[in-house]
N, C-alpha and C. Protein backbone atom coordinates (compact mmCIF):
# COMPACT_ATOMS: atom_id res chain seq x y z
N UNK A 1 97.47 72.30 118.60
CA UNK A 1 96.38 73.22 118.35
C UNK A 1 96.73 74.63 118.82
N UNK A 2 97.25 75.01 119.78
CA UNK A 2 97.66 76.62 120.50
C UNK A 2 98.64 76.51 119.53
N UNK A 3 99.87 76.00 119.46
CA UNK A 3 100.71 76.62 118.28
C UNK A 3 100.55 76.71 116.82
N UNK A 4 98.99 76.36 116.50
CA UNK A 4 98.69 76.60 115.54
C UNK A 4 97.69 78.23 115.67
N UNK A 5 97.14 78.38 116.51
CA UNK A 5 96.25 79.12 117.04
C UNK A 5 97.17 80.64 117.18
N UNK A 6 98.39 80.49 118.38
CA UNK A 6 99.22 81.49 118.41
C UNK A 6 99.89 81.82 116.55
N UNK A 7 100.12 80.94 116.19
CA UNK A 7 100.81 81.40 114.84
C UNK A 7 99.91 82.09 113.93
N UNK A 8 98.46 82.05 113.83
CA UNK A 8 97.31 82.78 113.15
C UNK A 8 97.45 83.74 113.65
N UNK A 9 97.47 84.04 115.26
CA UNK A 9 97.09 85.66 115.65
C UNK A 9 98.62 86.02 115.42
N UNK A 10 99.85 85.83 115.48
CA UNK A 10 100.96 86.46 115.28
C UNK A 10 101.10 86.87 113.57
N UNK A 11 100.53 86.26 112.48
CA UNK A 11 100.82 86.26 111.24
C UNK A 11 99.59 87.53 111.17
N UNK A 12 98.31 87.46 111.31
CA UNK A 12 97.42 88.92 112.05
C UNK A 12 97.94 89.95 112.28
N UNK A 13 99.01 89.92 113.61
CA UNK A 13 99.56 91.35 113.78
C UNK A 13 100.50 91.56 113.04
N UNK A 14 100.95 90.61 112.64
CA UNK A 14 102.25 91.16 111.57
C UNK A 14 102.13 91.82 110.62
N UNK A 15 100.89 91.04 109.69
CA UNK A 15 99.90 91.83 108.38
C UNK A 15 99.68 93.24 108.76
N UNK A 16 98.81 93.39 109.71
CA UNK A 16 98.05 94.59 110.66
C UNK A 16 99.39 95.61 110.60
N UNK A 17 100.51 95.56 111.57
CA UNK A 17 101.46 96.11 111.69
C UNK A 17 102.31 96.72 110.55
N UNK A 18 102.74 96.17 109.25
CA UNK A 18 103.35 96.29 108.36
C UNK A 18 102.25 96.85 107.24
N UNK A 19 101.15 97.10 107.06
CA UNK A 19 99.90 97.91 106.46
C UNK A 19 99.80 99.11 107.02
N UNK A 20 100.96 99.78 107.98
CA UNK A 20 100.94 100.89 108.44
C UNK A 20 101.78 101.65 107.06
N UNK A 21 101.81 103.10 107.36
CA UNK A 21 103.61 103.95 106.59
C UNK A 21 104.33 104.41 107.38
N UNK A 22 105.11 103.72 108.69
CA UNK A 22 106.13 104.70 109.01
C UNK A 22 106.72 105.20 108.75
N UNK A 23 107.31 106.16 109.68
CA UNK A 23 108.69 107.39 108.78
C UNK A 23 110.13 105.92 108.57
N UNK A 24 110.46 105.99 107.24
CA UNK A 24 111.18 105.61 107.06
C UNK A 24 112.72 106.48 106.83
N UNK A 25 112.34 107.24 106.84
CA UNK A 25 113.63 108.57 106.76
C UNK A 25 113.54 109.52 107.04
N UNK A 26 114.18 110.35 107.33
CA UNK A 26 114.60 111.64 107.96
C UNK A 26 116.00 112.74 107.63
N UNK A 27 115.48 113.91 106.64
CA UNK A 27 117.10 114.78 106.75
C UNK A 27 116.89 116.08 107.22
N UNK A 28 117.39 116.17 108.27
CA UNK A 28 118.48 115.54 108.81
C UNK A 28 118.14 114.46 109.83
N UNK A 29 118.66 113.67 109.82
CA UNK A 29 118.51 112.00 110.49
C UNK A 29 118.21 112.36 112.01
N UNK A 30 117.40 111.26 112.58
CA UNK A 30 117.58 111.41 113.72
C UNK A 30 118.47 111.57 115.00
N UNK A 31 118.67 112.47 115.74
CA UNK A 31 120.24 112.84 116.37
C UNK A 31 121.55 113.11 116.02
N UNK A 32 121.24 113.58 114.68
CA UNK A 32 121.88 114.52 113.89
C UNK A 32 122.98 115.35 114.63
N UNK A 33 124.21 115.47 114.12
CA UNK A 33 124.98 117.11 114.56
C UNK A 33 125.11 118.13 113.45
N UNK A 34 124.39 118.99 113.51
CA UNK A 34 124.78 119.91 112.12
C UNK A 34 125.73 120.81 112.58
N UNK A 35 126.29 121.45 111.77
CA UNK A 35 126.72 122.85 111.79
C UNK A 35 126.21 124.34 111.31
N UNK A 36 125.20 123.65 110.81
CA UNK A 36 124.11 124.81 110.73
C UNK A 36 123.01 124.44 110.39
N UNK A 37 121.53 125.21 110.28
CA UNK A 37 120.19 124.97 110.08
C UNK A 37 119.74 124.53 108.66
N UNK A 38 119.45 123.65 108.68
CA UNK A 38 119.01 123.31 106.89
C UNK A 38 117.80 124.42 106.67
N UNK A 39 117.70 124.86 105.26
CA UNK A 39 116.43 125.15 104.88
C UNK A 39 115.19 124.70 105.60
N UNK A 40 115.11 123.27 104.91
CA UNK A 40 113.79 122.78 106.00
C UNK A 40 114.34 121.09 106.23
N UNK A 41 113.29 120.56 106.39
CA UNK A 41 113.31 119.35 107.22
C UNK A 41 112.42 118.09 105.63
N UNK A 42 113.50 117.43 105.89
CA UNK A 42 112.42 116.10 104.63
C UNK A 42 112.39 115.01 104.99
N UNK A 43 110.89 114.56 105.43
CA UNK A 43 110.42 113.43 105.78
C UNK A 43 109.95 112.75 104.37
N UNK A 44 110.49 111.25 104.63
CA UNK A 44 110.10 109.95 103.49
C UNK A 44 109.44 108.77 104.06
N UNK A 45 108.05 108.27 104.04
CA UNK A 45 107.08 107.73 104.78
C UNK A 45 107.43 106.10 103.77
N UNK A 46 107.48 104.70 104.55
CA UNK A 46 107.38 103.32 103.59
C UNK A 46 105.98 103.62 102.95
N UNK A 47 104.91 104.56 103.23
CA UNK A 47 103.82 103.95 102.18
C UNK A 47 103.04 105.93 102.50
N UNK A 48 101.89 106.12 101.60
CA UNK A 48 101.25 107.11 101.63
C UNK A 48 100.50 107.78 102.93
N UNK A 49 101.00 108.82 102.86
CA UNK A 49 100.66 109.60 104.51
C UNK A 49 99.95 111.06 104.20
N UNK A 50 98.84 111.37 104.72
CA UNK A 50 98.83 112.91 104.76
C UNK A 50 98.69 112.95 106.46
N UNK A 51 100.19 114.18 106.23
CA UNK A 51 100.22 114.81 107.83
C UNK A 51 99.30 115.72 107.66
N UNK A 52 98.84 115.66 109.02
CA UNK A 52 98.11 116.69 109.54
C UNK A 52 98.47 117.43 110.98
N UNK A 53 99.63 117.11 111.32
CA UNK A 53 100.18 118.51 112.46
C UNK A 53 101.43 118.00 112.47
N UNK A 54 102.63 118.89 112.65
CA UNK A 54 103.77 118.79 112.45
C UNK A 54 104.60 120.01 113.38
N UNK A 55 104.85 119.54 114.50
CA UNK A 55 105.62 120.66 115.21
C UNK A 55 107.10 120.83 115.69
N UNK A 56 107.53 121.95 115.54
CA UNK A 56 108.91 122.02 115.88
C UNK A 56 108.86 123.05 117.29
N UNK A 57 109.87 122.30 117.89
CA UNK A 57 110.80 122.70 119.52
C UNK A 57 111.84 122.45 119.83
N UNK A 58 112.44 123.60 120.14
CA UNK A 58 113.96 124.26 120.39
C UNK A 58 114.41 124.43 121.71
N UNK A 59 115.21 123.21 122.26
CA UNK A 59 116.14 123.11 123.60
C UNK A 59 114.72 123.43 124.69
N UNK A 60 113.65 122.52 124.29
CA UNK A 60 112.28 122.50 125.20
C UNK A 60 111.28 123.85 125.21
N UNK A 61 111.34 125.12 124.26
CA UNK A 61 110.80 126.28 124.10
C UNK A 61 109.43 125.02 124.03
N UNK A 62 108.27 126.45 124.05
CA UNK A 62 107.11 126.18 123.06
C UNK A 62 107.07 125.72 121.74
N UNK A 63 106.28 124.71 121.56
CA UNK A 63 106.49 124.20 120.30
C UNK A 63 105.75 124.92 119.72
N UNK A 64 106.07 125.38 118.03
CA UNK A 64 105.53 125.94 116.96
C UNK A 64 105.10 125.22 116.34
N UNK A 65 104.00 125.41 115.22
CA UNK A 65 103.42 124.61 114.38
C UNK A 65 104.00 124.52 113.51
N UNK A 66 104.42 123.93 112.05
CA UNK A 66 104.63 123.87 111.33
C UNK A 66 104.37 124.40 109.55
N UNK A 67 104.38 125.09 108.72
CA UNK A 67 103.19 125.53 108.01
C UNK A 67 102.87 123.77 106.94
N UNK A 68 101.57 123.12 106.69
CA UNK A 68 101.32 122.61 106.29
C UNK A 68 100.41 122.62 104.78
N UNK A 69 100.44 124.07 104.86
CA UNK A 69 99.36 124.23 103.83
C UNK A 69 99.57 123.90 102.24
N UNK A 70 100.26 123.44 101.98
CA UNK A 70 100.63 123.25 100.61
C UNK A 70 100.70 121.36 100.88
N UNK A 71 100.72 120.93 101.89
CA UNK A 71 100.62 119.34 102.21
C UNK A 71 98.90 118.87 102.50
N UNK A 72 98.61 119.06 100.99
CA UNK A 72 96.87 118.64 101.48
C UNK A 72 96.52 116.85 101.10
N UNK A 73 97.21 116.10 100.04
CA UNK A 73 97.59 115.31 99.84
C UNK A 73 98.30 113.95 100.17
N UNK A 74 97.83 112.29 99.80
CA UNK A 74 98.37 111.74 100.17
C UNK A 74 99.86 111.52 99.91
N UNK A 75 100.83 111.31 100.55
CA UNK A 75 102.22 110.95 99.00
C UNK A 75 103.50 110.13 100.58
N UNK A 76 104.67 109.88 100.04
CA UNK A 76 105.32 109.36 100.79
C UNK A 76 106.33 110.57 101.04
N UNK A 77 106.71 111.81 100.44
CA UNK A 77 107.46 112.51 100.59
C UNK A 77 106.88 113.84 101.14
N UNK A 78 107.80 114.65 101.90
CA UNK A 78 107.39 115.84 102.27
C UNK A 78 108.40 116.89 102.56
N UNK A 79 108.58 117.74 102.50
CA UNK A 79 109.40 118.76 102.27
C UNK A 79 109.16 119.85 103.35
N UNK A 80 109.61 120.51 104.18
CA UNK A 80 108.89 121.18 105.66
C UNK A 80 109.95 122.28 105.92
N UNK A 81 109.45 123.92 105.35
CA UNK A 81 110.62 124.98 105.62
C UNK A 81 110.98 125.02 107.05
N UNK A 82 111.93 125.12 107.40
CA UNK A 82 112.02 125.64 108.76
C UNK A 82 112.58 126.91 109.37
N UNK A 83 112.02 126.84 110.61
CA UNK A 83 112.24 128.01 111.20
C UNK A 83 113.96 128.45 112.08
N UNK A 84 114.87 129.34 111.82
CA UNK A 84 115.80 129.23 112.82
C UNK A 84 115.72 129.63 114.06
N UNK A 85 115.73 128.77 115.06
CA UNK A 85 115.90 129.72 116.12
C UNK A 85 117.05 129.47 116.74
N UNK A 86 118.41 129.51 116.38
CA UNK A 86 119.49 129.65 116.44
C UNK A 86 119.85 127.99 116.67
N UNK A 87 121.22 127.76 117.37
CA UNK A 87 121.59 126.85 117.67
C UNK A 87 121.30 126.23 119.03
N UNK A 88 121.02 124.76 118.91
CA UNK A 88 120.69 123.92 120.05
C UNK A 88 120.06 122.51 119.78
N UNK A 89 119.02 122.02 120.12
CA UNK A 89 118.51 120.98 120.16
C UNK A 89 117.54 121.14 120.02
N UNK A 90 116.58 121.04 118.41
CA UNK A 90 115.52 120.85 117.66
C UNK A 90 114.92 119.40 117.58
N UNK A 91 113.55 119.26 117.88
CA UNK A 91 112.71 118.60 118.00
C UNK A 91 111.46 118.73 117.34
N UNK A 92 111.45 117.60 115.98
CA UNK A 92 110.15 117.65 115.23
C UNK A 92 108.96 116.67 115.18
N UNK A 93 108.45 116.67 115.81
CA UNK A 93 106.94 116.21 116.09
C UNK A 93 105.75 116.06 115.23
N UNK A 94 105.43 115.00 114.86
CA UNK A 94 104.12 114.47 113.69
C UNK A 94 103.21 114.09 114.04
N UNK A 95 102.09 114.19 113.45
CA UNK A 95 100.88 113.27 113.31
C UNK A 95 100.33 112.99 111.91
N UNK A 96 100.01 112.00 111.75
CA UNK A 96 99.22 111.68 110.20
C UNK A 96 98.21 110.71 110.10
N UNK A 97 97.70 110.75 108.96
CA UNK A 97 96.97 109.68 109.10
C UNK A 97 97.41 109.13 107.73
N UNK A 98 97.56 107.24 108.05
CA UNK A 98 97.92 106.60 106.69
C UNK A 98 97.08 106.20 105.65
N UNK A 99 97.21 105.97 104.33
CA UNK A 99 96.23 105.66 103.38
C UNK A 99 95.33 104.65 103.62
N UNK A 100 96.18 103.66 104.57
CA UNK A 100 95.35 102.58 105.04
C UNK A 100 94.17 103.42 106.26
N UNK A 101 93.98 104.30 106.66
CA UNK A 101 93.18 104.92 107.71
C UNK A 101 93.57 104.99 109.05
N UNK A 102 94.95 104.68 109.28
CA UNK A 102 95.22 104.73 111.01
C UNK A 102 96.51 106.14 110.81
N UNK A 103 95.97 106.34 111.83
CA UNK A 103 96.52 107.09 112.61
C UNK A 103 97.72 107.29 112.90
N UNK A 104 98.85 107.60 112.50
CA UNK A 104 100.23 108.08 112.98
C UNK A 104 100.98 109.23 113.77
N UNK A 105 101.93 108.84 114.38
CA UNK A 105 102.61 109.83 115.15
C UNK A 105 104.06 109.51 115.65
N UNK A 106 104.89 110.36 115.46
CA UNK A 106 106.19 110.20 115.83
C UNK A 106 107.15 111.64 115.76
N UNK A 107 108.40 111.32 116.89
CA UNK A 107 109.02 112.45 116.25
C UNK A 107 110.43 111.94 116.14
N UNK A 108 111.20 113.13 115.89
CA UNK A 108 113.08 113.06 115.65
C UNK A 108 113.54 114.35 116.21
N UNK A 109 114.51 114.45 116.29
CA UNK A 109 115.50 115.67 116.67
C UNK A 109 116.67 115.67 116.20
N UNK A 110 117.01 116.40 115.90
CA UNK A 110 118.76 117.13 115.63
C UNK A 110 118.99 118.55 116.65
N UNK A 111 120.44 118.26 116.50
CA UNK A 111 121.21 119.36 117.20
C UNK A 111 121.91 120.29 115.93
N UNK A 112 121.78 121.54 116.39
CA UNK A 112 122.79 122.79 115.64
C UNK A 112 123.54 123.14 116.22
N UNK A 113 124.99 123.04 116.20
CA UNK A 113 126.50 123.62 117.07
C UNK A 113 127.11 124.35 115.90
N UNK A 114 127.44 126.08 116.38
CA UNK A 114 127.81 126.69 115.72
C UNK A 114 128.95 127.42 116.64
């Protein structure tokens, strides 16, 4: 009976868990070495996301916002100009919410050596 019991609530969170969209990709990838600054930054979500804050920080500066305004929409792709502030260790920071209604957040970083 419990290993029937545990296997209901584990098959639960699994459903629950996988009805999310995490970031499934990142360019430039997470811990990246570039040799120089891309244009911008492109996030690819497993399922439909609208972000709603997106920040970038440079070798621990103040983080800047991101401009989002053209991201009003649900979709799995996103496209994000960025800012240079020379070479170092960039850090991009999310929040969203998924089509399913929860809540997301995560970030990545790359380095620029020039």
């Amino acid at each position: 009976m419990k290993t029937g019991l545990y296997a209901g609530i584990i098959a639960i969170w699994a459903t629950t868990a996988f009805a999310h969209s995490p970031l499934d990709a990142t360019i430039p990838t997470n811990e990246a070495i570039l040799s120089e600054l891309p244009a911008e930054v492109l996030m690819d979500f497993k399922g439909d996301i609208r972000l709603t804050r997106v920040t970038l920080s440079h070798d621990g500066s103040r983080a800047i916002n991101l401009d989002l305004a053209g991201q009003k929409t649900f979709t799995k792709e996103f496209a994000l100009p960025m800012e240079d502030m020379g070479p170092g260790t960039y850090v991009v920071e999310w929040r969203g919410l998924g089509a399913d209604g929860h809540a997301l957040n995560g970030k990545f970083s790359f380095t620029v050596k020039q």
